[in-house]
Protein backbone atom coordinates (compact mmCIF):
# COMPACT_ATOMS: atom_id res chain seq x y z
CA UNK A 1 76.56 107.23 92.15
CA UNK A 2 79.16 104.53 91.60
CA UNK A 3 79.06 101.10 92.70
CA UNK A 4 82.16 98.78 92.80
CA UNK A 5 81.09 95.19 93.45
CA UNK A 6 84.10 92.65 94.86
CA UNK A 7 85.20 92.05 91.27
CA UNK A 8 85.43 95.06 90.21
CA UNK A 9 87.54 96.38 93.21
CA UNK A 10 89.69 93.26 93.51
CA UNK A 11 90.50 94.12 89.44
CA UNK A 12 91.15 97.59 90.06
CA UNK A 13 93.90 96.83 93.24
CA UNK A 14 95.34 93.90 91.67
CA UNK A 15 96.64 95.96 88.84
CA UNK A 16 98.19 98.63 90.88
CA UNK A 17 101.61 99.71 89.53
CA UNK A 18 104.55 100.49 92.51
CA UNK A 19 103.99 104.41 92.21
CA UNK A 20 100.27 103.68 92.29
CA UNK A 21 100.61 102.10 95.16
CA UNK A 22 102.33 105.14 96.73
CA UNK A 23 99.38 107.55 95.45
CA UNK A 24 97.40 105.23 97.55
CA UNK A 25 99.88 105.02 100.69
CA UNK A 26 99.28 109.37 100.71
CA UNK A 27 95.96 109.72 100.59
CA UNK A 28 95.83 106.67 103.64
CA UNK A 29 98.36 108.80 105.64
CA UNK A 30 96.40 112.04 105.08
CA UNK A 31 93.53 110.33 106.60
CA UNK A 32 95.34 109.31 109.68
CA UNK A 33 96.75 112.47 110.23
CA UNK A 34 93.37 114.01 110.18
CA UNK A 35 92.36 111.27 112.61
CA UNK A 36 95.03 112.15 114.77
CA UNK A 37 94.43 116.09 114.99
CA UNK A 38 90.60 115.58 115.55
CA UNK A 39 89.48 112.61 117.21
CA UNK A 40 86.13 113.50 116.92
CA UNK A 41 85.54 112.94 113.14
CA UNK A 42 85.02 109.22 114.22
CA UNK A 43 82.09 109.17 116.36
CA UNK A 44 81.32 105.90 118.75
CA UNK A 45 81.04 102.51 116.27
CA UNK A 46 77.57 100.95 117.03
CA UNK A 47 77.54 96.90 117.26
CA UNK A 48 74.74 94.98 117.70
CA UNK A 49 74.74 91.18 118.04
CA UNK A 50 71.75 88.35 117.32
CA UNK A 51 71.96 84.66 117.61
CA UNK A 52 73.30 84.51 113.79
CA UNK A 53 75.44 87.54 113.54
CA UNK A 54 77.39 90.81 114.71
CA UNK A 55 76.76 93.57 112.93
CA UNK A 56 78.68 97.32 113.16
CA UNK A 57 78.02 100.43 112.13
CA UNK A 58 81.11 102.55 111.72
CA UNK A 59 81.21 106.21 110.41
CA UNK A 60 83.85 108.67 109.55
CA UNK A 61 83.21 112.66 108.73
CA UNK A 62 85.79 115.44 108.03
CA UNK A 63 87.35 115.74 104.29
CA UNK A 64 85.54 112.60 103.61
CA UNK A 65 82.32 111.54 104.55
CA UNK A 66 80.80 107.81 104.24
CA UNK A 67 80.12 105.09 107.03
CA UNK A 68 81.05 101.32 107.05
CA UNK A 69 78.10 98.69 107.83
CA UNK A 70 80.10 95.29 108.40
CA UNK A 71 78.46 91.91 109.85
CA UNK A 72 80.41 88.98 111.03
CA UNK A 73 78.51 85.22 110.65
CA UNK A 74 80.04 81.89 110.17
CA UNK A 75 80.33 82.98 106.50
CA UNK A 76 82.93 85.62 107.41
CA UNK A 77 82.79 89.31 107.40
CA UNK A 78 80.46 91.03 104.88
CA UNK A 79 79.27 94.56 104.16
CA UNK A 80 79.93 97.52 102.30
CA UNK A 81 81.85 101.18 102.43
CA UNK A 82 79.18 104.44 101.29
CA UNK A 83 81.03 107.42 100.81
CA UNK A 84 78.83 110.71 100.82
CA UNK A 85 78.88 113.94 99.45
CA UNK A 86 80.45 116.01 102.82
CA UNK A 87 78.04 119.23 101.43
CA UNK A 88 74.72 117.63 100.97
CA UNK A 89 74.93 113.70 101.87
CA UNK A 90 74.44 112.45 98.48
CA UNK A 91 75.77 109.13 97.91
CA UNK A 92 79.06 109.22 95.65
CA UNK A 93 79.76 105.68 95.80
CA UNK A 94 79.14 102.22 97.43
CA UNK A 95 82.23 99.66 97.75
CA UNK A 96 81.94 96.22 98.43
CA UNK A 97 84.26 95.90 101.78
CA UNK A 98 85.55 92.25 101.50
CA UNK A 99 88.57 93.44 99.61
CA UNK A 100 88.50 96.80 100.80
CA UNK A 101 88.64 96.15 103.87
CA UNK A 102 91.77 93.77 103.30
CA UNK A 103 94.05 96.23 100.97
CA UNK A 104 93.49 99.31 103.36
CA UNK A 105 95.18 97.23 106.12
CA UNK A 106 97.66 95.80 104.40
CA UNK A 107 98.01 99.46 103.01
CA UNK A 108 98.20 100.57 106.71
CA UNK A 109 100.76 98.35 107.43
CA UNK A 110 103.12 99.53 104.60
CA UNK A 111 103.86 102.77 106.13
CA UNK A 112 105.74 101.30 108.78
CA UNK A 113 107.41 98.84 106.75
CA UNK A 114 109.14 101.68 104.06
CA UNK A 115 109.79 103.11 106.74
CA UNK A 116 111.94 100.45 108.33
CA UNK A 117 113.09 99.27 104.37
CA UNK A 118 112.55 102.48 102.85
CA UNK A 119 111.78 102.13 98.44
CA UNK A 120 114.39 103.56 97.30
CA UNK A 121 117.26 100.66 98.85
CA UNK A 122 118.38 97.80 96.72
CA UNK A 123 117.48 95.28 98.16
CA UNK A 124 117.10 91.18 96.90
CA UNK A 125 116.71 87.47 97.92
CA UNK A 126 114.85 88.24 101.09
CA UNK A 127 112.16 86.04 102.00
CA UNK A 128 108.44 87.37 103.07
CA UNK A 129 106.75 85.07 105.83
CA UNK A 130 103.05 85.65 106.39
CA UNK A 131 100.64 83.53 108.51
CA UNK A 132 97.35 83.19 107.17
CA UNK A 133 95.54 82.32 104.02
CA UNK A 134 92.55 84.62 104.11
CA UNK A 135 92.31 88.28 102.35
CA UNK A 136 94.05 90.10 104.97
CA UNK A 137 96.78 87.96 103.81
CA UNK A 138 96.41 87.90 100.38
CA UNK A 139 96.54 91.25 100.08
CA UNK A 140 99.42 91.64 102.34
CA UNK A 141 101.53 89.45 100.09
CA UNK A 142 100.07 91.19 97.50
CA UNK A 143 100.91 95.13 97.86
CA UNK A 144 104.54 93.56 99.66
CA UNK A 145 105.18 92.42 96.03
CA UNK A 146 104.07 95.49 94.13
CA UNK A 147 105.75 97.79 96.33
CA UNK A 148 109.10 95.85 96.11
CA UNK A 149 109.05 93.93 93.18
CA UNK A 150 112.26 92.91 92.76
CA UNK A 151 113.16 91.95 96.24
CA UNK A 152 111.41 88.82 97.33
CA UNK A 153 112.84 85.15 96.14
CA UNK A 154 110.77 83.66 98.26
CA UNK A 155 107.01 83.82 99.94
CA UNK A 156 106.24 81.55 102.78
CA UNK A 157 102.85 80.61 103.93
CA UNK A 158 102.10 79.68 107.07
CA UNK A 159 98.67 78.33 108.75
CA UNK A 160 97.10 76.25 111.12
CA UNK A 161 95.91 73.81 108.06
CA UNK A 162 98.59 73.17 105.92
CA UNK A 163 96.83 72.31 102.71
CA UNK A 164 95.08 75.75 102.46
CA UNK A 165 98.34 77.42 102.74
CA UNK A 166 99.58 74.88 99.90
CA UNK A 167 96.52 75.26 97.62
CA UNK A 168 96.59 79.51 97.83
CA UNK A 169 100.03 79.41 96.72
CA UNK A 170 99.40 76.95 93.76
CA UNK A 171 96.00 78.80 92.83
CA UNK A 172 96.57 81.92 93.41
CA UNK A 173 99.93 83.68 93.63
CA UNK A 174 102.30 81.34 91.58
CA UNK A 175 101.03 81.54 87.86
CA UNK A 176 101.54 85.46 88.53
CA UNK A 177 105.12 85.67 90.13
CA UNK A 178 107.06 83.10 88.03
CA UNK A 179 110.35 84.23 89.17
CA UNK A 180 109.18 84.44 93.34
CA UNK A 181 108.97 80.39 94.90
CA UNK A 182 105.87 80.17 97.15
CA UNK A 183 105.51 77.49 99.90
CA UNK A 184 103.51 76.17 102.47
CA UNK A 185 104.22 75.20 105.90
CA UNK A 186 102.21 74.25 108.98
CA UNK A 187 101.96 75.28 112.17
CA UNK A 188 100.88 72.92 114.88
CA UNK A 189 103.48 69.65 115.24
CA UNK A 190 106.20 70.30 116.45
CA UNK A 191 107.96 69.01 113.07
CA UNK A 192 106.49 72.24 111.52
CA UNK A 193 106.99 74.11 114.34
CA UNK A 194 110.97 73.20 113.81
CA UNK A 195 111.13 73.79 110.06
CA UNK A 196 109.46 77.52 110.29
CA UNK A 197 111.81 78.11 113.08
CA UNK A 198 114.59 77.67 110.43
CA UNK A 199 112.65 79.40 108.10
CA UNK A 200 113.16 82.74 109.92
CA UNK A 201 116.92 82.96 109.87
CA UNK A 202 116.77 85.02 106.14
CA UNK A 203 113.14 85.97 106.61
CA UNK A 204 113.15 90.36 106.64
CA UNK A 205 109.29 90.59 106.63
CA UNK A 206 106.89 88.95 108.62
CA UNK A 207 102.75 89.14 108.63
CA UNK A 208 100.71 87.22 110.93
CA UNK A 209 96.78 87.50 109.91
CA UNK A 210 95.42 85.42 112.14
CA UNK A 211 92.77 85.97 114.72
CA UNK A 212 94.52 84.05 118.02
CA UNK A 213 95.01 83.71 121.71
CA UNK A 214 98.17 82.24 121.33
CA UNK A 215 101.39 83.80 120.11
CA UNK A 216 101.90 82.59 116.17
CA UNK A 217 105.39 85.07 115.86
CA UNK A 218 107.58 83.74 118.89
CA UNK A 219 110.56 84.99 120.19
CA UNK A 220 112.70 82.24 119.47
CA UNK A 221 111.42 82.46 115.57
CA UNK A 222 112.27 86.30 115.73
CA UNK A 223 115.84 85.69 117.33
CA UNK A 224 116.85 83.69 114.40
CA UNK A 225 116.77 86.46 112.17
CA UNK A 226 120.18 87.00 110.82
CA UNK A 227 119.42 90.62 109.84
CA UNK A 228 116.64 92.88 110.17
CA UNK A 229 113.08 92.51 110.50
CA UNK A 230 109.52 93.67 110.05
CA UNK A 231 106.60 91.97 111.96
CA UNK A 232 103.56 93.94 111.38
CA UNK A 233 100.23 92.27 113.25
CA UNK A 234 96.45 92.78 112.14
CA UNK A 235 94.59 89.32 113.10
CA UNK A 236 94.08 89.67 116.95
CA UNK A 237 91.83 92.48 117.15
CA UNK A 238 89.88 91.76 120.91
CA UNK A 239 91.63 92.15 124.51
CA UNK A 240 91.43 88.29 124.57
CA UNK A 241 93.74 88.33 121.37
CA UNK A 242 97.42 88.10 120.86
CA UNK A 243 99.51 87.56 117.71
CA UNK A 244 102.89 88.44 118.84
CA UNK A 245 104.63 86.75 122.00
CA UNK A 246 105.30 89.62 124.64
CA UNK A 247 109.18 88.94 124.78
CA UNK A 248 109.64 90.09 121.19
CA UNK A 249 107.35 93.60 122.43
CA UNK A 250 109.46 94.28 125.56
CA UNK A 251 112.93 92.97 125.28
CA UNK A 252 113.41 92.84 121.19
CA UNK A 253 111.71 96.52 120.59
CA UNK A 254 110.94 98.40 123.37
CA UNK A 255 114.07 97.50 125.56
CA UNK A 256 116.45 98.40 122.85
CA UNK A 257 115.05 101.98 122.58
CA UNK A 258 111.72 101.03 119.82
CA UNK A 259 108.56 101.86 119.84
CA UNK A 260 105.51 99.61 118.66
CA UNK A 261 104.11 101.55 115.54
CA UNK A 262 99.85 101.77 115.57
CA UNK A 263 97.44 103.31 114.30
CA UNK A 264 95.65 104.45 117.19
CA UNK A 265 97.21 104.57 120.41
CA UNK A 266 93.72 105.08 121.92
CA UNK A 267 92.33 102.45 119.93
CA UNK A 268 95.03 99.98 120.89
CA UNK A 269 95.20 100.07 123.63
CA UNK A 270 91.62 99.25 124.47
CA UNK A 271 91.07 96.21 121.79
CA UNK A 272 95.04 94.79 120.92
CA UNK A 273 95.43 92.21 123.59
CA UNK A 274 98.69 92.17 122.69
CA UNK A 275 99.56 95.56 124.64
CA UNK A 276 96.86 94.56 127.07
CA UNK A 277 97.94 91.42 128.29
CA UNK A 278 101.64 92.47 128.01
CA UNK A 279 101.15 95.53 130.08
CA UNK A 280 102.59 97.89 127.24
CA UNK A 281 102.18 101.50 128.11
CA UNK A 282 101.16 104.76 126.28
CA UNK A 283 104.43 105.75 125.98
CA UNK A 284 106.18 102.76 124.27
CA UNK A 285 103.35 103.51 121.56
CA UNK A 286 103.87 105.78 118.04
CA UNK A 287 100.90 106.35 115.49
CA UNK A 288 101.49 105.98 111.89
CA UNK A 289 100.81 110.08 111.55
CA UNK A 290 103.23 110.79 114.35
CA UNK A 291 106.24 108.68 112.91
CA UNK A 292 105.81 110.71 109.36
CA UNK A 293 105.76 114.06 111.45
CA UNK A 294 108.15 113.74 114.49
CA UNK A 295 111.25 112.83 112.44
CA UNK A 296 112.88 112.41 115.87
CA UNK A 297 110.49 110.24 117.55
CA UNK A 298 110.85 107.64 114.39
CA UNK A 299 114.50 107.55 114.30
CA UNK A 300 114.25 103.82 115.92
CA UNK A 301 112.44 102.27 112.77
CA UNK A 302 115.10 103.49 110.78
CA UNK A 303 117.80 101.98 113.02
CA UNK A 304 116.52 99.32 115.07
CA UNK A 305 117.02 94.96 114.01
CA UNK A 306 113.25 94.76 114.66
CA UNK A 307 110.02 97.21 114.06
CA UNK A 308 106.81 95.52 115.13
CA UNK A 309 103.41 97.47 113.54
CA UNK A 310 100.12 96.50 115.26
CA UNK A 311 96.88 97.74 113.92
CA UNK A 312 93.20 97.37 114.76
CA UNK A 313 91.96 99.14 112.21
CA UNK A 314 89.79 102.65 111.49
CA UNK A 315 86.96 103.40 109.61
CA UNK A 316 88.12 106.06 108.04
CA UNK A 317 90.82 104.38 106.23
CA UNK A 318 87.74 103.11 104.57
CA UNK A 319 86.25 106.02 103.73
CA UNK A 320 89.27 107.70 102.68
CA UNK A 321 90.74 104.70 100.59
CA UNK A 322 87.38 103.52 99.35
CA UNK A 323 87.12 107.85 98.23
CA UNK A 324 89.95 107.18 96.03
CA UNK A 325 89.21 103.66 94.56
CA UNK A 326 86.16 105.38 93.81
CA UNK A 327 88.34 108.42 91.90
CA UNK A 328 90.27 105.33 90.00
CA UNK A 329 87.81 103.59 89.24
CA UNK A 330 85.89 106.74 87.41
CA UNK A 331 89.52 107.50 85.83
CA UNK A 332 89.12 103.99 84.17
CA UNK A 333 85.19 104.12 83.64
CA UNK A 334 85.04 100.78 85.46
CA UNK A 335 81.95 99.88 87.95
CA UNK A 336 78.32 100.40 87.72
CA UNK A 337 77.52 104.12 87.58
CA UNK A 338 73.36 104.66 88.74
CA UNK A 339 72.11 107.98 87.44
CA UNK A 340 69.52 110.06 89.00
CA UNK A 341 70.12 107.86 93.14
């Protein structure tokens, strides 16, 4: 059995290559598309709360088998992927989830977006907004500059607290990109609030990672875009919760012929409050799997101004993409191998 602790994971993503990155993309779309033919490999999550803490139990059969034990506390979310042999249950490998959990979403989210800017255009000087400063958006920043790694002259930041935003661009990403300029910008005077409209005009990607009952993508940010863009959502994850402001879902996308890209439709529309509390139907809906399948039903992404991707995540992309960290890791005889479990 193989352990990978946070360290060793985190080491083994950050050094991901473009057409690693790719490898990775596959085997998360495989697992979707299993999802999608059998329902039923995902069996009911079970959550049980105390005064201190929420914890979830999430499993996932079919090619892969493992389960994800999570627990949200004031220190944040905590817990760990086990991935088991599908013949005989015998534990292949534990992964610590913090980061895991963070790079399979922002891996989720990538689908959609070469799909709207597919890899193989030039492109250059576009600017990547994302709000947040927690993994979710690290890593979103993260795999957005590995999979086009030429294209971004400029990062941007945004969060409720403007010196976090400030310090993870000093401390983290700008000793690594020299050649990308990273800033900071707030989000809650309406000084900031008039700067980051500006800042949309040239912006092509957008990631909001923040868990919020109030809209941080707006409308009038999105209709300053001067060309086309990608907003793909993962913060808001309860019926309560909304990321993206409902004009930019019915008259920007799904009024101009779009769809919003998930990946559940099921799922979504149970726990994103942004379809729930804007009264988005089944039908405006397309899954990750069917948009790689149904070449017609995807044409919009490839033609639309805007594509909006919301996720809620699925254990299985867990199980799947913590299967093949595990195969990587053992490729690079990296993490803590226990003999005789």
């Amino acid at each position: 059995m193989l352990v990978l602790t946070e360290k060793v994971i985190t080491s083994l993503l950050q050094n991901l290559t473009q057409e690693d990155a790719v490898s990775y993309q596959h085997v998360l779309l495989a697992a979707l598309a299993e999802y999608e033919k059998n329902p039923e490999i995902i069996p009911p999550r079970i959550v049980t709360t105390t005064p201190h803490c929420t914890h979830l139990f999430m499993a996932s059969t079919g090619t892969h088998v493992g389960m994800k034990a999570i627990t949200g506390s004031r220190e944040g979310f905590k817990g760990i992927t086990t991935i088991l042999d599908k013949h005989n249950g015998y534990p292949l490998g534990i992964v610590n989830c913090a980061t895991l959990t963070a790079f399979r979403t922002a891996l989720c989210n990538s689908l959609s977006l070469v799909k709207f800017f597919p890899l193989d255009k030039e492109y250059s000087n576009d600017k990547l907004i994302i709000f947040g400063v927690g993994d979710q958006a690290i890593w979103h920043a993260r795999l957005a500059l590995i999979l086009y790694p030429n294209r971004f002259s400029k990062v941007l930041f945004v969060n409720r607290t403007f010196a976090k935003a400030e310090r993870l661009c000093e401390e983290v990403f700008a000793k690594d990109y020299p050649t990308v300029k990273f800033e900071a910008r707030g989000m809650t005077t309406e000084e900031e609030k008039g700067k980051l409209l500006n800042e949309f005009k040239d912006a092509s990607v957008v990631f909001t990672c923040i868990p919020t009952s109030v809209p941080t993508v707006k409308k009038e940010y999105v209709d300053q875009c001067e060309g086309r863009c990608f907003i793909g959502a993962i913060g808001s994850y309860k019926p309560h919760m909304t990321e993206i402001d409902g004009g930019i879902l019915k008259e920007t996308v799904i009024a101009q012929g779009g769809k919003i890209v998930v990946d559940s439709v099921d799922h979504c529309l149970h726990e994103a409050g942004e379809l729930i509390i804007n009264n988005i139907q089944r039908e405006d809906l397309i899954d990750i799997s069917t948009l790689y399948s149904d070449a017609a039903s995807g044409k919009f992404i490839s033609e639309g101004k805007v594509a909006v991707s919301k996720l809620v995540g699925l254990c299985i992309m867990d199980v799947w993409v913590g299967s093949h960290c595990l195969d990587q890791a053992r490729k690079q005889g990296v993490g803590i191998e226990i003999e005789n479990f």
